[in-house]
Protein backbone atom coordinates (compact mmCIF):
# COMPACT_ATOMS: atom_id res chain seq x y z
CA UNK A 1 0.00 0.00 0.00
CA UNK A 2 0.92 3.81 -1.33
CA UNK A 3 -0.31 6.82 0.28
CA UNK A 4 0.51 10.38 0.08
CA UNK A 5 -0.19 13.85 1.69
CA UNK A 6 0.28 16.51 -0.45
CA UNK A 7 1.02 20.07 1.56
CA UNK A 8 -1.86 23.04 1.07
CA UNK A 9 -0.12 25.51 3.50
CA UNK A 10 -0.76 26.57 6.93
CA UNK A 11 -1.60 22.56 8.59
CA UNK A 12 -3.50 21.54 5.78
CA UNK A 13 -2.93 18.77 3.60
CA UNK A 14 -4.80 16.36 0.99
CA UNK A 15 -4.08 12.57 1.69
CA UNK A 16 -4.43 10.20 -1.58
CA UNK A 17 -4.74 7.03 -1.10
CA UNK A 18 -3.96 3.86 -3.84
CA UNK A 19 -7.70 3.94 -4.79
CA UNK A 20 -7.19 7.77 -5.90
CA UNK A 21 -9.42 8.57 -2.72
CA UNK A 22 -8.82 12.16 -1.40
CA UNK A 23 -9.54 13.50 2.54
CA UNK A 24 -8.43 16.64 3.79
CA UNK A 25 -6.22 16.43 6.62
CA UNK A 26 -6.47 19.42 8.84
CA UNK A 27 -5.85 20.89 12.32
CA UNK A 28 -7.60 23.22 14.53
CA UNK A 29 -6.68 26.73 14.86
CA UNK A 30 -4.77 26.70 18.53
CA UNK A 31 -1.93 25.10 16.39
CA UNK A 32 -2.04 26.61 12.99
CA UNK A 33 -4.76 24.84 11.29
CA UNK A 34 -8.57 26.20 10.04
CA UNK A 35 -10.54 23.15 10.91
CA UNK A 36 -10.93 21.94 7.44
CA UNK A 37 -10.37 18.25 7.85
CA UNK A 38 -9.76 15.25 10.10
CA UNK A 39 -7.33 15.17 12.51
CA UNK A 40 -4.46 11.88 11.89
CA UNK A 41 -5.56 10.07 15.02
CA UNK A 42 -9.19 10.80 14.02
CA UNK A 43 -8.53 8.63 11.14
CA UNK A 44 -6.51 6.09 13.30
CA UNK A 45 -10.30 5.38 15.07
CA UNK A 46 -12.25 5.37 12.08
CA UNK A 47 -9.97 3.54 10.32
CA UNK A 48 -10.49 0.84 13.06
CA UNK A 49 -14.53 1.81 12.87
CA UNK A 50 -14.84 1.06 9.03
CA UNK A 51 -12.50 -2.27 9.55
CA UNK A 52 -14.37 -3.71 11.88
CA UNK A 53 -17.66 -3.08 10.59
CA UNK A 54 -17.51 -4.42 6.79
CA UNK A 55 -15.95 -7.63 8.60
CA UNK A 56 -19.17 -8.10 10.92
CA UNK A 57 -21.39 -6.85 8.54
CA UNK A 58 -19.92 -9.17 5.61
CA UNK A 59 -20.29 -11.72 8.46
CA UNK A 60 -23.50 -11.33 9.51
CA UNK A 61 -24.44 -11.53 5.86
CA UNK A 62 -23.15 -14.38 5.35
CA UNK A 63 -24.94 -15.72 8.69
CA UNK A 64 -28.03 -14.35 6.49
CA UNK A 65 -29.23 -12.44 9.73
CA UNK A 66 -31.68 -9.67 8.97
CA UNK A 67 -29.84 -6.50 9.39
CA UNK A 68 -31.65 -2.98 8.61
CA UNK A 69 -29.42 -0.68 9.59
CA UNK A 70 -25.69 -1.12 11.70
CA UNK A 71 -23.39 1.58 13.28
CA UNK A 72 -20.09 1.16 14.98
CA UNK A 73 -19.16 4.00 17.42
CA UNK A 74 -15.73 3.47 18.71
CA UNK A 75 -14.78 5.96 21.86
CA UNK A 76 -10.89 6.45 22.17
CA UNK A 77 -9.36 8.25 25.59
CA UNK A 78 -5.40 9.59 24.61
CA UNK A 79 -2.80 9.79 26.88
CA UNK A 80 -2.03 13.67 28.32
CA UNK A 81 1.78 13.77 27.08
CA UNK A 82 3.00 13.68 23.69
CA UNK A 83 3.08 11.34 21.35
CA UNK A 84 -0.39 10.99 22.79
CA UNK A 85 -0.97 7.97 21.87
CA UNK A 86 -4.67 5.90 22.65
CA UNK A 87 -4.63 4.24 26.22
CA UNK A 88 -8.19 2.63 25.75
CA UNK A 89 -10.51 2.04 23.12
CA UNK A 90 -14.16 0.64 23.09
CA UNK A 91 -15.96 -0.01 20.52
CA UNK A 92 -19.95 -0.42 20.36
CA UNK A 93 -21.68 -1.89 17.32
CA UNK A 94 -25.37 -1.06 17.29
CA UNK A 95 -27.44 -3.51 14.97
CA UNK A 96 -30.94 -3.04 14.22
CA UNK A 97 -32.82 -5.83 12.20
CA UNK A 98 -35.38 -8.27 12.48
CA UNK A 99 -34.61 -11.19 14.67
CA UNK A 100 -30.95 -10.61 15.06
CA UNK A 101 -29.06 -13.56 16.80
CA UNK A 102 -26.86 -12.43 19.75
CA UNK A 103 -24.63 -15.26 19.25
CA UNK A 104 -24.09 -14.37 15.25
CA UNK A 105 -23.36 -10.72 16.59
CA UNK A 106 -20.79 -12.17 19.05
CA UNK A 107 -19.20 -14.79 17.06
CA UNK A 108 -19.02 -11.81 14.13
CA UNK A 109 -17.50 -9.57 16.73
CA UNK A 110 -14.65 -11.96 17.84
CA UNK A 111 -13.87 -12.63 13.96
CA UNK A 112 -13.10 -8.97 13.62
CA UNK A 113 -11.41 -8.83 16.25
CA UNK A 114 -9.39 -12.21 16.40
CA UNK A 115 -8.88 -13.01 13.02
CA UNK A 116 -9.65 -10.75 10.27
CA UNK A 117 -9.59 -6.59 11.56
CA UNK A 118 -5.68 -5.27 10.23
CA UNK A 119 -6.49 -2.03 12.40
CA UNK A 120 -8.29 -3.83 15.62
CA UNK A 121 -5.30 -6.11 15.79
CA UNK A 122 -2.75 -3.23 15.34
CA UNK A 123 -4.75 -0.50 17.55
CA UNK A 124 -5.22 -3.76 20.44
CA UNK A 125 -0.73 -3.78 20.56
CA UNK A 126 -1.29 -0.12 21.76
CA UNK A 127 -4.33 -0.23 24.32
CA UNK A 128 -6.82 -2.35 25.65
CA UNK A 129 -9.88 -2.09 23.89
CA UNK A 130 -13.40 -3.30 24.67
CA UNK A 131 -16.42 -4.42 22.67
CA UNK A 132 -20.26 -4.06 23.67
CA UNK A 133 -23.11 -4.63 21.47
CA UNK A 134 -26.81 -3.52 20.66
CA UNK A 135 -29.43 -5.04 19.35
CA UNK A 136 -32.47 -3.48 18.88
CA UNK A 137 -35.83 -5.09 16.93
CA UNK A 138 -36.39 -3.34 13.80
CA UNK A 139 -40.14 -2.04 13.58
């Protein structure tokens, strides 16, 4: 894997990736940015959000559970010195659907987050993280 950030002055930058996808990398004001894009470690935790959820959600297909709509939230807490790096992360996966099996959710879960989750697996190394999930009947 390729990726570049390309420099747009002050703390802004545009980050390509080997797709030819573009986000706008940004900081706030107190140290030189304008608040135009996401923050590094902002994309560290929803790198790990978007991992995790096309592996249960692929899962869960497979598992041909009814599934209307899924969100993963993931809540990070940094360290207070610099590098800053993330001394606990949760993440929450919130499932509605009709008749959603708690054990497919689980089992779907630990896949992620045993076998198949590049980010989870890298992110885990760094801080303990913790999973939770919802399930809520789909009207």
């Amino acid at each position: 894997m390729n990726v570049s950030v390309d420099w747009q002055g002050d703390m802004k930058f545009i980050a390509t990736s080997d797709s030819g996808h573009n986000i706008t990398l940004d900081a706030d004001g107190r140290v030189g940015g304008h608040d135009e894009g996401a923050r590094p470690m902002e994309l560290m935790a929803l790198s790990l959000a978007g991992c995790t959820a096309m592996d249960v959600i692929s899962i869960l297909k497979k598992k041909r559970q009814d599934v209307t709509s899924f969100r993963v939230e993931v809540h990070t807490e940094q360290a207070a010195n610099h590098p800053k790096l993330f001394t606990s992360i949760h993440i929450k996966y919130i499932l509605h659907g009709h008749t959603v099996d708690p054990k497919a959710v689980e089992r779907a879960m630990m896949l992620s987050e045993t076998r198949y989750c590049p980010a989870q697996a890298m992110l885990s190394v760094v801080a303990p993280t913790t999973l939770s999930y919802e399930i809520n009947e789909a009207s």
